[in-house]
Protein backbone atom coordinates (compact mmCIF):
# COMPACT_ATOMS: atom_id res chain seq x y z
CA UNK A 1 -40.20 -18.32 -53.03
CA UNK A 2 -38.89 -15.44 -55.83
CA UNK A 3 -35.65 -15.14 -54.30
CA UNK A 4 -32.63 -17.43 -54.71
CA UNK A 5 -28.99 -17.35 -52.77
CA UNK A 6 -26.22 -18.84 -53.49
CA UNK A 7 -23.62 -19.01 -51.11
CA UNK A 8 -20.26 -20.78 -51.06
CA UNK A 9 -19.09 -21.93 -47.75
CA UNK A 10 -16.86 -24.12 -45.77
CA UNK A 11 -18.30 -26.75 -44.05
CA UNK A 12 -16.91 -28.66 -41.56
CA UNK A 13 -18.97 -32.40 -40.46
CA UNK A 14 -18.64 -33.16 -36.78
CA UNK A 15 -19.05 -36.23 -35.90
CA UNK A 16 -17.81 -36.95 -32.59
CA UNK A 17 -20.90 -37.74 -30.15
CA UNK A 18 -22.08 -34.14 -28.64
CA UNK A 19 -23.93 -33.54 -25.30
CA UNK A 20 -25.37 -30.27 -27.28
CA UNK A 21 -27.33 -32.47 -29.79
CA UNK A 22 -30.00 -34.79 -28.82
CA UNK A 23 -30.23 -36.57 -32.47
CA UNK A 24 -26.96 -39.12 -31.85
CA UNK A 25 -29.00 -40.85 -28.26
CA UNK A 26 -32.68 -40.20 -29.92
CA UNK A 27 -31.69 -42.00 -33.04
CA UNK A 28 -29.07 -44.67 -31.74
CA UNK A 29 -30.92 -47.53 -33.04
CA UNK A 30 -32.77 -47.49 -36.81
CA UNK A 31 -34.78 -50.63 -35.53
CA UNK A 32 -35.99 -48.62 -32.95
CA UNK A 33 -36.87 -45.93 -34.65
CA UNK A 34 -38.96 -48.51 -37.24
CA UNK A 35 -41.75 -48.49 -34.65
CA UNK A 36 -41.92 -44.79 -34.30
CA UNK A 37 -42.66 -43.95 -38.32
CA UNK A 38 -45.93 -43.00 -39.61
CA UNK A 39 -47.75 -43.68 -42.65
CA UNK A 40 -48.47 -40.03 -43.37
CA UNK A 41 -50.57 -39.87 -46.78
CA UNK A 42 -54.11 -39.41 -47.63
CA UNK A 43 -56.89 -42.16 -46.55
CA UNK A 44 -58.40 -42.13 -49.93
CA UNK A 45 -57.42 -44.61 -52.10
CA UNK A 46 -54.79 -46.99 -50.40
CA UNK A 47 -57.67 -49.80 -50.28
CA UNK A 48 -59.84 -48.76 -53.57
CA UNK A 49 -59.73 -51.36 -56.30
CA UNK A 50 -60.20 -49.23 -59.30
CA UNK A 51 -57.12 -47.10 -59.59
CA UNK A 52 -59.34 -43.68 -58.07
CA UNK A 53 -58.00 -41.66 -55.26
CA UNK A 54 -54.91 -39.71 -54.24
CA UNK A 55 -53.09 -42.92 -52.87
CA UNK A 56 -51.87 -46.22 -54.49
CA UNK A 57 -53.10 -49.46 -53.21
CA UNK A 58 -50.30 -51.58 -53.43
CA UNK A 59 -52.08 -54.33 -54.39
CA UNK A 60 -52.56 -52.83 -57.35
CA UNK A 61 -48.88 -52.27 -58.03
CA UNK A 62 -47.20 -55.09 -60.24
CA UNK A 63 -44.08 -54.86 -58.80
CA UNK A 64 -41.61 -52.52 -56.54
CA UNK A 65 -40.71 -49.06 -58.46
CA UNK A 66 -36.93 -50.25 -59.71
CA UNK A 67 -35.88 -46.83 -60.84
CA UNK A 68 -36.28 -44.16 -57.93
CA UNK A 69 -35.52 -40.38 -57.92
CA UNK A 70 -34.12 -39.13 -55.03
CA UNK A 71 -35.34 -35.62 -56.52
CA UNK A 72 -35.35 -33.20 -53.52
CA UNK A 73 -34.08 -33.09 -49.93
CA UNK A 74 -34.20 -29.96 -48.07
CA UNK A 75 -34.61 -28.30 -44.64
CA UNK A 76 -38.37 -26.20 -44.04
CA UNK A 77 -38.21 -23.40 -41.65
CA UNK A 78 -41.56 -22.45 -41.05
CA UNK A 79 -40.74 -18.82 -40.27
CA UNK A 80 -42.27 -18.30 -37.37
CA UNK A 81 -38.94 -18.95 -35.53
CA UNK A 82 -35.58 -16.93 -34.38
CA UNK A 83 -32.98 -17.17 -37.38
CA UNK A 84 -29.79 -18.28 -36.29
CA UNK A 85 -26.23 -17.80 -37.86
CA UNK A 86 -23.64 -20.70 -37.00
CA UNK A 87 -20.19 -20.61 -37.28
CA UNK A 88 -17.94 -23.81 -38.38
CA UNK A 89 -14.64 -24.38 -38.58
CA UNK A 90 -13.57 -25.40 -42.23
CA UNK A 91 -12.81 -28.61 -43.78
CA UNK A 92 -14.50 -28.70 -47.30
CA UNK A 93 -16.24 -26.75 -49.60
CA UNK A 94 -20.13 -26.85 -50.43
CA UNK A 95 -22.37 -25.70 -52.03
CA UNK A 96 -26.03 -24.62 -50.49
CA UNK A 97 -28.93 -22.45 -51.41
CA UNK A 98 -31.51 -20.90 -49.08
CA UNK A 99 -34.90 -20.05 -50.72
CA UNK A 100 -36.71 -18.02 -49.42
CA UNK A 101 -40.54 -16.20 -49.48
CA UNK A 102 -40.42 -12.63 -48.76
CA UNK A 103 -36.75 -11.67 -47.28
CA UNK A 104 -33.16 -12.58 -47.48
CA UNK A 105 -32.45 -15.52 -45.23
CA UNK A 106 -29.36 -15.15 -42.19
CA UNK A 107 -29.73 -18.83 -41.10
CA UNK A 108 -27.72 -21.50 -41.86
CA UNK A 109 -30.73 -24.29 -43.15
CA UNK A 110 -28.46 -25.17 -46.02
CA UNK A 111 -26.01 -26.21 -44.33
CA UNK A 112 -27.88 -28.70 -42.30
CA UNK A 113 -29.61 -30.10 -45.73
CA UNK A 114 -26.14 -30.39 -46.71
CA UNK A 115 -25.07 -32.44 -43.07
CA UNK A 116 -28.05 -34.80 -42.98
CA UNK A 117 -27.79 -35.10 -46.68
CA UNK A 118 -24.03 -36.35 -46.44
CA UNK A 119 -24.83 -38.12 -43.19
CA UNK A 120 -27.30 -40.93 -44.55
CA UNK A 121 -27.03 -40.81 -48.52
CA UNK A 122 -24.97 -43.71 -48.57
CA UNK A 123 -27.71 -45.62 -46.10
CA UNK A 124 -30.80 -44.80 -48.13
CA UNK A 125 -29.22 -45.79 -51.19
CA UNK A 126 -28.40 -49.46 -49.55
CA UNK A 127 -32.01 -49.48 -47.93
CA UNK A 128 -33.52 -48.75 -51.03
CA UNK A 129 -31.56 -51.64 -52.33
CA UNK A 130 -32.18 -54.09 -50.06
CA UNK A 131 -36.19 -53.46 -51.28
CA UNK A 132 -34.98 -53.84 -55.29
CA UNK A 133 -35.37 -50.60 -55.72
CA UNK A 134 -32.61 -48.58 -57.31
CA UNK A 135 -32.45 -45.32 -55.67
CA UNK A 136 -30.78 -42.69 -58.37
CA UNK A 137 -28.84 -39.42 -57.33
CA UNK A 138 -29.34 -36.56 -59.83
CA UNK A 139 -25.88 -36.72 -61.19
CA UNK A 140 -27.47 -40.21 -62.28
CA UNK A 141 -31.15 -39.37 -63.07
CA UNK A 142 -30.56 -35.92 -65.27
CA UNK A 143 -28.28 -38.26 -68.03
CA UNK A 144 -29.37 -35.75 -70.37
CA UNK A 145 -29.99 -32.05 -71.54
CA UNK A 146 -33.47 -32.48 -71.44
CA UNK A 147 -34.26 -34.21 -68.17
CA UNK A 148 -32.26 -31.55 -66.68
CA UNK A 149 -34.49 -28.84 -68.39
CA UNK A 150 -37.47 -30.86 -67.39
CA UNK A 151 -36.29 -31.15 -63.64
CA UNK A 152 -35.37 -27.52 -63.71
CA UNK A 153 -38.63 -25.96 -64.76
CA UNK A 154 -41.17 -28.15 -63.35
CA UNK A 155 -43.45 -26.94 -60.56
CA UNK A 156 -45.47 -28.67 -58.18
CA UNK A 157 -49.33 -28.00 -59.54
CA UNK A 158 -52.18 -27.63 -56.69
CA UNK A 159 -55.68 -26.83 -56.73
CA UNK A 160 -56.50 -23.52 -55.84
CA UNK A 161 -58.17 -24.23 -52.25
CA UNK A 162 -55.12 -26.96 -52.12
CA UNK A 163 -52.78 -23.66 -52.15
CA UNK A 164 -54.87 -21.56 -49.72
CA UNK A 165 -55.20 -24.17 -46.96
CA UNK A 166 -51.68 -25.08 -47.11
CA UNK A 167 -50.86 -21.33 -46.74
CA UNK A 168 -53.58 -20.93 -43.93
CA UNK A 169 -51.86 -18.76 -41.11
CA UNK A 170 -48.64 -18.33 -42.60
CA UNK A 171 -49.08 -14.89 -42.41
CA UNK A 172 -46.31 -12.30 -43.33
CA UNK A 173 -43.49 -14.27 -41.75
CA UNK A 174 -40.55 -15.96 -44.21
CA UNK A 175 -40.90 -19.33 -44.90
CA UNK A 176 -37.12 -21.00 -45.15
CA UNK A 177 -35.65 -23.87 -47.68
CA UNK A 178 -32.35 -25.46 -47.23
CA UNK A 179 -31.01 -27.50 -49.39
CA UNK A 180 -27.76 -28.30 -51.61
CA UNK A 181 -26.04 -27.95 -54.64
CA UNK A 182 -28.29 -30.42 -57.94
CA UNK A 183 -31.28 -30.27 -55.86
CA UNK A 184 -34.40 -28.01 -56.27
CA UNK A 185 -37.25 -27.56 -53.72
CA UNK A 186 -40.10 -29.87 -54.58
CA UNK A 187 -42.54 -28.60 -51.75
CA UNK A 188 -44.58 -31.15 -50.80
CA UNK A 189 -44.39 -29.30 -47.60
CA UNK A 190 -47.97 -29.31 -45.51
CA UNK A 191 -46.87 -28.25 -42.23
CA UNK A 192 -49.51 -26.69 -39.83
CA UNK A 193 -49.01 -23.52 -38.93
CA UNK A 194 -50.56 -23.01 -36.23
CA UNK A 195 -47.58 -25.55 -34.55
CA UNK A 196 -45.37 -22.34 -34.70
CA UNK A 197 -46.82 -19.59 -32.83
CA UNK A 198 -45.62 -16.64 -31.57
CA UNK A 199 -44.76 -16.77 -27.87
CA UNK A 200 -44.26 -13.57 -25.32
CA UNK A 201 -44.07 -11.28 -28.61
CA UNK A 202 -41.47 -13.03 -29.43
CA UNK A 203 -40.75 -14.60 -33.23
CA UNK A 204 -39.85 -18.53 -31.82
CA UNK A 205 -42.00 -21.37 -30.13
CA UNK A 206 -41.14 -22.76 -26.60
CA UNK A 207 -40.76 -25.79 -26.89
CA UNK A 208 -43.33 -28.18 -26.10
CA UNK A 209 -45.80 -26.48 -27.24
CA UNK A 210 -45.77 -27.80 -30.89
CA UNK A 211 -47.83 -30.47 -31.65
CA UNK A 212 -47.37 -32.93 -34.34
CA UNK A 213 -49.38 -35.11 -35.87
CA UNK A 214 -49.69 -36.77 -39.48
CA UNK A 215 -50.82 -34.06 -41.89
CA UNK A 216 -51.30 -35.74 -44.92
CA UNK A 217 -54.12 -38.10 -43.60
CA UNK A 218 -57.07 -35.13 -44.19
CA UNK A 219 -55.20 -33.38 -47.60
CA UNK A 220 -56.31 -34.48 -51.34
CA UNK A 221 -54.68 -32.49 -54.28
CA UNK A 222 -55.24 -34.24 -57.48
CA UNK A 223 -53.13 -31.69 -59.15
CA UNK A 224 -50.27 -32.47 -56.94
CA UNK A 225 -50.28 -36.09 -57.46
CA UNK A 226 -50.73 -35.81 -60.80
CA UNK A 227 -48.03 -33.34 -61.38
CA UNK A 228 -45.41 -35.30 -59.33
CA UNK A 229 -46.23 -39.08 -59.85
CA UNK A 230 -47.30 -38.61 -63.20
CA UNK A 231 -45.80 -35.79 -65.11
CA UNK A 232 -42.51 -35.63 -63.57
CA UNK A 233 -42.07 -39.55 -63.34
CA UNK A 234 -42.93 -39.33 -67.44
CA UNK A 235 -40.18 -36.90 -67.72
CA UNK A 236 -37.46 -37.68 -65.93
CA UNK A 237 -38.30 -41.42 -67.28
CA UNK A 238 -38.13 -43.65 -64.03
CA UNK A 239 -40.71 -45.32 -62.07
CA UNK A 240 -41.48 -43.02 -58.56
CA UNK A 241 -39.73 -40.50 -57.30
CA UNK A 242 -39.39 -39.43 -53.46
CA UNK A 243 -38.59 -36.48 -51.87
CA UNK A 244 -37.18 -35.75 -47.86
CA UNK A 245 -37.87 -32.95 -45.63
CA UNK A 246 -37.05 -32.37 -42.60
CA UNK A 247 -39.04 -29.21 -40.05
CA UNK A 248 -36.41 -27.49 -38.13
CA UNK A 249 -37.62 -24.34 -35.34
CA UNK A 250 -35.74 -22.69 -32.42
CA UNK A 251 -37.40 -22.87 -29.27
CA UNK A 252 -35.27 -19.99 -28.29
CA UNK A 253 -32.13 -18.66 -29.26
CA UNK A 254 -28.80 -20.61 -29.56
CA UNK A 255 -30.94 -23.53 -29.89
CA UNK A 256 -32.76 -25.75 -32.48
CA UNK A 257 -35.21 -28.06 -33.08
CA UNK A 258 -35.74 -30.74 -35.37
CA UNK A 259 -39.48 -31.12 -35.25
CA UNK A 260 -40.07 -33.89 -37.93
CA UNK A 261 -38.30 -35.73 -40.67
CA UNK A 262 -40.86 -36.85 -43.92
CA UNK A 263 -40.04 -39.20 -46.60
CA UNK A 264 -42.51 -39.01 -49.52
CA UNK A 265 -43.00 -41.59 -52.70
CA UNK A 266 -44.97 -40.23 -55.79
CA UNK A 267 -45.37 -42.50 -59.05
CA UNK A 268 -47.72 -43.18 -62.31
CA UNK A 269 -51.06 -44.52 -61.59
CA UNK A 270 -50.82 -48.47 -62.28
CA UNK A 271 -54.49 -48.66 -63.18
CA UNK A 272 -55.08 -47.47 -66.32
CA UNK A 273 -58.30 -45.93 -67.58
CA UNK A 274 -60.18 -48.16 -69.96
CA UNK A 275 -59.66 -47.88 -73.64
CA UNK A 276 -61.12 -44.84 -75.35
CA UNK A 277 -61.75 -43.12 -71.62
CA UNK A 278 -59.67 -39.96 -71.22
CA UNK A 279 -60.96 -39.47 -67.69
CA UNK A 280 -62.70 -40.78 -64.48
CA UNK A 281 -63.82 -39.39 -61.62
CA UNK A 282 -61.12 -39.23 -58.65
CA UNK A 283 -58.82 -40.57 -61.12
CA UNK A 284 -55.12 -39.03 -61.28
CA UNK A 285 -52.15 -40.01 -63.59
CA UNK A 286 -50.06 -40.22 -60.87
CA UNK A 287 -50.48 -41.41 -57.21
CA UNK A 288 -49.14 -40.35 -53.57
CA UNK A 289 -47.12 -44.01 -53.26
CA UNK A 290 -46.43 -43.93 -49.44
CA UNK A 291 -45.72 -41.03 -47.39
CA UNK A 292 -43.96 -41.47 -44.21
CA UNK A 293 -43.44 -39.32 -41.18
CA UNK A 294 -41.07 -39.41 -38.35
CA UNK A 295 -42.07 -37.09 -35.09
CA UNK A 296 -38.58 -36.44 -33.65
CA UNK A 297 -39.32 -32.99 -31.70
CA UNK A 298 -35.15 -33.74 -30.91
CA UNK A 299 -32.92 -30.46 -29.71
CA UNK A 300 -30.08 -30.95 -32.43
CA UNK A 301 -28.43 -27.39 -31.63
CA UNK A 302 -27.61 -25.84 -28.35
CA UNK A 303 -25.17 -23.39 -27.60
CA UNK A 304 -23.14 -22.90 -24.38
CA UNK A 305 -21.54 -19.95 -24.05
CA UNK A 306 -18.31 -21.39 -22.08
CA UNK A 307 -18.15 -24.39 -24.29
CA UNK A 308 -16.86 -23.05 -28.01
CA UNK A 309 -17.81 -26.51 -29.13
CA UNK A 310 -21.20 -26.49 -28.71
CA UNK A 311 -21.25 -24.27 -31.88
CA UNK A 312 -20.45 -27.36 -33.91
CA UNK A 313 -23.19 -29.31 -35.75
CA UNK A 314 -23.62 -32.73 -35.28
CA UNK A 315 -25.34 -34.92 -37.47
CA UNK A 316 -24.69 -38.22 -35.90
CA UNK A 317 -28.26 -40.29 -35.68
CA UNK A 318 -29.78 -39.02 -39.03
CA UNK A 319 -28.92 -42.21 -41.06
CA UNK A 320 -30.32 -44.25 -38.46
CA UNK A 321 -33.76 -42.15 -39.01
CA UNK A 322 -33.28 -42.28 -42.73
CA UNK A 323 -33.20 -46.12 -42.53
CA UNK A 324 -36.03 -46.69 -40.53
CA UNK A 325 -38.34 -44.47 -42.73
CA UNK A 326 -37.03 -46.43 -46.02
CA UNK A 327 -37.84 -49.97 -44.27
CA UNK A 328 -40.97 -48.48 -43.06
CA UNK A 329 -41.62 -47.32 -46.70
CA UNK A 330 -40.04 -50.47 -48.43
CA UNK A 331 -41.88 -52.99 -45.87
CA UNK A 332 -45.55 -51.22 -46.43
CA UNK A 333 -45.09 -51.52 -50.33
CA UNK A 334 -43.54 -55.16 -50.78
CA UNK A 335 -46.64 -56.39 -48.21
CA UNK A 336 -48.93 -54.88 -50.54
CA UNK A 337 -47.48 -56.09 -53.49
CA UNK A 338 -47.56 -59.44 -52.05
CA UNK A 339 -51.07 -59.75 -50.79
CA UNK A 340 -52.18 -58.19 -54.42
CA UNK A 341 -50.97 -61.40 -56.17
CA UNK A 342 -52.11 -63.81 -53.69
């Protein structure tokens, strides 16, 4: 991820209900979608007593995180898919960035990180709420020069196998980021790869033949919860921080998918180690809070040549999924906060 575009464009929100987009009838209804949400973060640790493994019991937690960092949302190609270039019509300027591994990017990823981002901002802050937690924007959390340095130069630390197996078949293909203006990429990203094979030579996946499942269940970094719950949480001075992705793929082209939408909480390690211990094994300074994971496999993009409208993005829907993943977060948290003081 060496190279970094910045692109001005004009981008113009439709939000009229589409027949080209699945997303607005898939994600009419946030209580719905509750039901469909995942717990997506390792097994180890969510029932442990002592403060050890890469998850938080929330027993153990005193209270609900008040201060929250909303400190990355972005788009994830996976690369193994046909780039496409929209066209919009123009109603307001924005700001995106596309990182990406190898080559210069042609799709337009920002500029759905930028729609969804728009779309449901205004809901997750209000969900978050309604859980007492305070979810902060970084125009709020970067209040001064050197949280903003902090933000700006940290990296997301993984063991050495950790980095392999997340990069197992990626092969030579470009992997994508989307995402807009005062965010970075926190990559927390742990997609399969062998979802997004090549098909009849090819560079997209037909669809239906991705399947997706939670990923986080089987994956332990202790350098990456460390790095993000603890050392990032410590920096930026608040207690957890969460970041969104969302997979995107085209089964073919003039279409695209959005394969799955994850909301991820990191924070410091309630437990602490006992007085005059620097260290414990399976112990981190920072834990994987609650990871959540929503499976929408939804067409969002589909072009018809003798409709010029179908070009048009459509984020309609997205709020409804970002709600249900922050009651789904919220919900699993306050229940374990509760039965911890009982």
């Amino acid at each position: 991820m060496k190279n970094l575009f910045l692109i001005l464009i004009a981008v113009s929100f439709t939000y009229a209900l589409s027949a080209q987009s699945e997303l607005p009838e898939y994600a009419a209804s946030a209580d719905k979608l509750v039901k469909k949400v995942k717990l997506d973060m390792p097994l180890e640790g969510r029932k442990y007593k002592n403060g050890t493994g890469f998850s938080l019991n929330p027993k153990l937690l005193p209270e609900m995180p008040k201060k929250v960092a909303l400190v990355s949302f972005y788009s994830f190609d996976p690369g193994l898919t046909k780039i496409q270039n929209w066209t919009t019509s123009n109603s307001m300027y924005k700001t995106y960035h596309t990182k990406v591994t190898k080559s210069s990017a042609k799709g337009s990823s920002g500029e759905l990180a930028v729609g969804f981002y728009l779309q449901s901002v205004e809901e997750m802050v209000s969900g978050f709420k309604d859980f007492g937690m305070d979810l902060l924007l970084p125009e709020q959390f970067l209040d001064s020069p050197a949280k903003q340095a902090a933000y700006d130069n940290f990296k997301v630390e993984r063991a050495k196998f950790n980095e392999w197996l997340a990069n197992l078949g990626s092969g030579s293909h470009d992997v994508i980021y989307g995402y807009m203006d005062g965010f970075k990429v926190i990559d927390v990203v742990n997609e399969p790869y062998a979802n997004y094979t090549k098909t009849g030579g090819q560079l997209y996946t037909k669809r239906g033949n991705v399947s997706d499942a939670q990923v986080w269940v089987m994956d332990k970094c202790g350098k990456m919860v460390a790095s993000i719950g603890g050392d990032l949480c410590e920096k930026l001075e608040v207690d957890a921080v969460v970041v969104v992705y969302f997979t995107i793929y085209s089964p073919k082209s003039g279409k695209v998918m959005l394969q799955n939408v994850n909301m991820h909480m990191f924070g410091p390690n309630p437990t602490k180690l006992p007085e005059g211990k620097t260290k414990k094994f399976n112990y981190f300074k920072g834990k994987f809070y609650v990871g959540t994971r929503l499976n929408t496999e939804t067409l969002i993009w589909n072009v018809k040549k003798k409709d010029p409208s179908s070009n048009d993005l459509n984020f309609n829907g997205f709020e409804n999924v970002m709600k249900a993943m922050t009651v789904r977060m919220g919900t699993y948290l306050q229940e374990g906060i509760a039965k911890g003081k009982k």
